[in-house]
C-alpha atoms as a PDB file:
ATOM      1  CA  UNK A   1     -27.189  12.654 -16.956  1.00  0.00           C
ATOM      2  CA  UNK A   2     -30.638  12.196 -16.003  1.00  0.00           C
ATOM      3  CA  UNK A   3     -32.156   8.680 -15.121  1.00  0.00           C
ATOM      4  CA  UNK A   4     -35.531   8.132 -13.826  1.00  0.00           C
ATOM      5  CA  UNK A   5     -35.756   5.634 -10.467  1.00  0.00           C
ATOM      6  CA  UNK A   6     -39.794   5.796  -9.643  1.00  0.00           C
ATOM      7  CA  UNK A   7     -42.639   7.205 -11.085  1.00  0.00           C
ATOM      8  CA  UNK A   8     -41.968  10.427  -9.507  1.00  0.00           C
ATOM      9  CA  UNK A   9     -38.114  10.443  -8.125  1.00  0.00           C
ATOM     10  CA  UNK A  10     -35.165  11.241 -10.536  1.00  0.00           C
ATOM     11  CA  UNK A  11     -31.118  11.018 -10.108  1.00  0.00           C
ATOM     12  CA  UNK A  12     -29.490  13.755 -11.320  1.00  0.00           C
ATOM     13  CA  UNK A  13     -25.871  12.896 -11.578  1.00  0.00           C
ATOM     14  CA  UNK A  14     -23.256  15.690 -13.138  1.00  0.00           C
ATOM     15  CA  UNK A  15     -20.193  16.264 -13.625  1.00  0.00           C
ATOM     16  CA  UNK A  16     -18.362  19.954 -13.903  1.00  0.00           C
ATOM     17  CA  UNK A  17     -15.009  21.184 -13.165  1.00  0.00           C
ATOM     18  CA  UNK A  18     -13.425  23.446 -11.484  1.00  0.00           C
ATOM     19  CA  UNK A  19      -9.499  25.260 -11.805  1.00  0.00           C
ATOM     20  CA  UNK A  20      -7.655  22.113 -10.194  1.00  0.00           C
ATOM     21  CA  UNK A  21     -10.652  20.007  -9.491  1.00  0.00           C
ATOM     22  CA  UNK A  22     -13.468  17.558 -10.914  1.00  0.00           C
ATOM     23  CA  UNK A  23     -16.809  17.343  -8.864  1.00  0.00           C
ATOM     24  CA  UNK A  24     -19.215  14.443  -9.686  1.00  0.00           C
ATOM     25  CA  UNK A  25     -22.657  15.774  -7.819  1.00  0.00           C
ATOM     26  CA  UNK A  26     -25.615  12.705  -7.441  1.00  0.00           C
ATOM     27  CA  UNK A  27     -28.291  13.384  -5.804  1.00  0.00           C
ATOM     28  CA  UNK A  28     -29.151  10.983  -2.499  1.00  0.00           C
ATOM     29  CA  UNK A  29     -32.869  10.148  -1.565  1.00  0.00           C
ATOM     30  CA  UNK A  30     -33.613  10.271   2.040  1.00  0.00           C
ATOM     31  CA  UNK A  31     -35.971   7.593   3.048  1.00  0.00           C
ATOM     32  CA  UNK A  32     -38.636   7.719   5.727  1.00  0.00           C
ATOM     33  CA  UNK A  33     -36.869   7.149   8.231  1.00  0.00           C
ATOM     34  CA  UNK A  34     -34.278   9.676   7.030  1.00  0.00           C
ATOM     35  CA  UNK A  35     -31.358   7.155   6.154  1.00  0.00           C
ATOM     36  CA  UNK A  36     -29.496   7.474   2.684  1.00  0.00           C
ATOM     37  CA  UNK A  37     -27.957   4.837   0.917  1.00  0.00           C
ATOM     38  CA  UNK A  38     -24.121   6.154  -0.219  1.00  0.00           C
ATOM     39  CA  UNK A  39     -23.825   2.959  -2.284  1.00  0.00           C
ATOM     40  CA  UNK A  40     -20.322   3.429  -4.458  1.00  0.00           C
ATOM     41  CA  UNK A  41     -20.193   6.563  -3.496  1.00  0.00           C
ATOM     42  CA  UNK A  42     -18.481   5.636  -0.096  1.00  0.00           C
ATOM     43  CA  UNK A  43     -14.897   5.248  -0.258  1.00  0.00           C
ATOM     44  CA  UNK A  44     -13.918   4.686   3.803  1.00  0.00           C
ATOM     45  CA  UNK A  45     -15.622   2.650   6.509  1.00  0.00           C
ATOM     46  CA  UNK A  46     -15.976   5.064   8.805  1.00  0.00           C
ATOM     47  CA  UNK A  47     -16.851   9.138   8.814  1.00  0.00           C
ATOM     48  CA  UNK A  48     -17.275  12.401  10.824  1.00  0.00           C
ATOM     49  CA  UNK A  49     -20.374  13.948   9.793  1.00  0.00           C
ATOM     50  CA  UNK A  50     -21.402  17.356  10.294  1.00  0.00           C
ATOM     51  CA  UNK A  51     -23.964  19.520   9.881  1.00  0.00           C
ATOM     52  CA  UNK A  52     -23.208  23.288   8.681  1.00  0.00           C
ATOM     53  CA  UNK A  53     -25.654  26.397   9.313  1.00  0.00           C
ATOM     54  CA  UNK A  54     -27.350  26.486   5.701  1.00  0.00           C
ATOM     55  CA  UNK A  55     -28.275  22.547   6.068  1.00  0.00           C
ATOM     56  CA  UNK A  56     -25.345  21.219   4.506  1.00  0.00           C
ATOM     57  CA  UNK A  57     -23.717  17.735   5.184  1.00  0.00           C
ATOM     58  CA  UNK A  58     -20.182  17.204   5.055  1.00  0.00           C
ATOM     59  CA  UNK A  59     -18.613  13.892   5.458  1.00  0.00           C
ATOM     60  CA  UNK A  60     -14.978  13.467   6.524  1.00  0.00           C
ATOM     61  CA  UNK A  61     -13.455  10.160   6.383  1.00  0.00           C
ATOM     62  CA  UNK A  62     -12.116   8.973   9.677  1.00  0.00           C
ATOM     63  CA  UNK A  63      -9.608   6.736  11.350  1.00  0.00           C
ATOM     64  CA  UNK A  64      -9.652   5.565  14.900  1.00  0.00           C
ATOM     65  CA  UNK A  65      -6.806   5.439  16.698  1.00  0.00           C
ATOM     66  CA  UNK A  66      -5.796   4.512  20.409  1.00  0.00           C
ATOM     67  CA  UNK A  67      -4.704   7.211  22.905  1.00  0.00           C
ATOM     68  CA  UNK A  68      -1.427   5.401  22.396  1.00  0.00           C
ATOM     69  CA  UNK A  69      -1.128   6.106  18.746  1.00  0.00           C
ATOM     70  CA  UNK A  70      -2.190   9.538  19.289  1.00  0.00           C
ATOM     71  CA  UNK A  71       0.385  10.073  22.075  1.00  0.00           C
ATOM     72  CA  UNK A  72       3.260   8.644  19.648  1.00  0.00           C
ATOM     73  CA  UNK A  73       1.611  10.719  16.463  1.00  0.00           C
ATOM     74  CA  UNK A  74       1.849  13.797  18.527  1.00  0.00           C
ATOM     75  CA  UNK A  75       5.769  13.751  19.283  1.00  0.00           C
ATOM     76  CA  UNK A  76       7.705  14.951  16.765  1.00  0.00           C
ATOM     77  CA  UNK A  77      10.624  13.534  18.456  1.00  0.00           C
ATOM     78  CA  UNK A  78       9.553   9.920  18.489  1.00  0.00           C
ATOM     79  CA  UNK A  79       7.493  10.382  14.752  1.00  0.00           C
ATOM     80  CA  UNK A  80      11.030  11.471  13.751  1.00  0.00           C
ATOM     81  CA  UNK A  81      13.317   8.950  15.608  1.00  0.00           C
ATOM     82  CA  UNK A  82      10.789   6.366  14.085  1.00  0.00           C
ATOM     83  CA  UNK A  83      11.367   7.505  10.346  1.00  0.00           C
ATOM     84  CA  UNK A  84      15.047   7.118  10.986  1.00  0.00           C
ATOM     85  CA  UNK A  85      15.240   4.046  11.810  1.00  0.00           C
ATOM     86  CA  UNK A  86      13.132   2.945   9.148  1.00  0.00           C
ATOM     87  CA  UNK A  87      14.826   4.996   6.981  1.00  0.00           C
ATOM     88  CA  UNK A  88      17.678   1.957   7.825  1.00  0.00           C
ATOM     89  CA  UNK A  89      16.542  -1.057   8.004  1.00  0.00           C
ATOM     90  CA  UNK A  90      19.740  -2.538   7.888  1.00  0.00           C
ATOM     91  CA  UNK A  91      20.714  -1.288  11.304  1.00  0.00           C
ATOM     92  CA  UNK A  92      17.885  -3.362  13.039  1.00  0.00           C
ATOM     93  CA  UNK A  93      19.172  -5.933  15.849  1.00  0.00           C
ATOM     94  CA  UNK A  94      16.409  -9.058  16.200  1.00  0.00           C
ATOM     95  CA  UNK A  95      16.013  -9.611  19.615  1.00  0.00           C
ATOM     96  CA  UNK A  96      14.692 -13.105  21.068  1.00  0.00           C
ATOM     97  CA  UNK A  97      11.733 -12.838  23.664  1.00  0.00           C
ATOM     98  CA  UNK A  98      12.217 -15.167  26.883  1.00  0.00           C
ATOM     99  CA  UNK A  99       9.477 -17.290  27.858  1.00  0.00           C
ATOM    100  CA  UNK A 100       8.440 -17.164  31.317  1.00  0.00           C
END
């Protein structure tokens, strides 16, 4: 599909496919102060970008997480013990906080 924008600028939007795979392809004007708008396109808040050697730009969507999290996501042993227990959640004791 080809839709004309401006006088002079046109979207080119396609669609082909690939063993496995769909692509949709739309083409993003830079402005002038070389921003691009990813409208719908943008499925996540937040992403790495990064810029390969022939120009290209990838975006990766990203999640932030505390050192914490990454501490606890980077034990198997604790990711594991976690899954079991929620794996029953009819063995979990409530326990009442105190109140100082």
């Amino acid at each position: 599909m080809v839709s004309h924008i401006a006088d002079e600028t046109v979207a080119v939007t396609g669609i082909w496919e690939q063993p496995d795979m769909t692509t949709t392809s739309t083409l993003v004007q830079i402005d002038t102060r070389k921003r691009a708008s990813l409208g719908s396109m943008a499925r996540f808040d937040q992403y790495m970008v990064r810029e390969e050697d022939d120009g290209t730009i990838i975006f990766e969507p990203a999640v932030i997480m505390t050192p914490s999290e990454q501490a606890f996501l980077s034990d198997p042993e604790l990711v594991a013990s976690l899954a079991r227990a929620n794996a029953h959640p009819e063995r979990r004791r409530t326990r009442s906080r105190t109140s100082k």
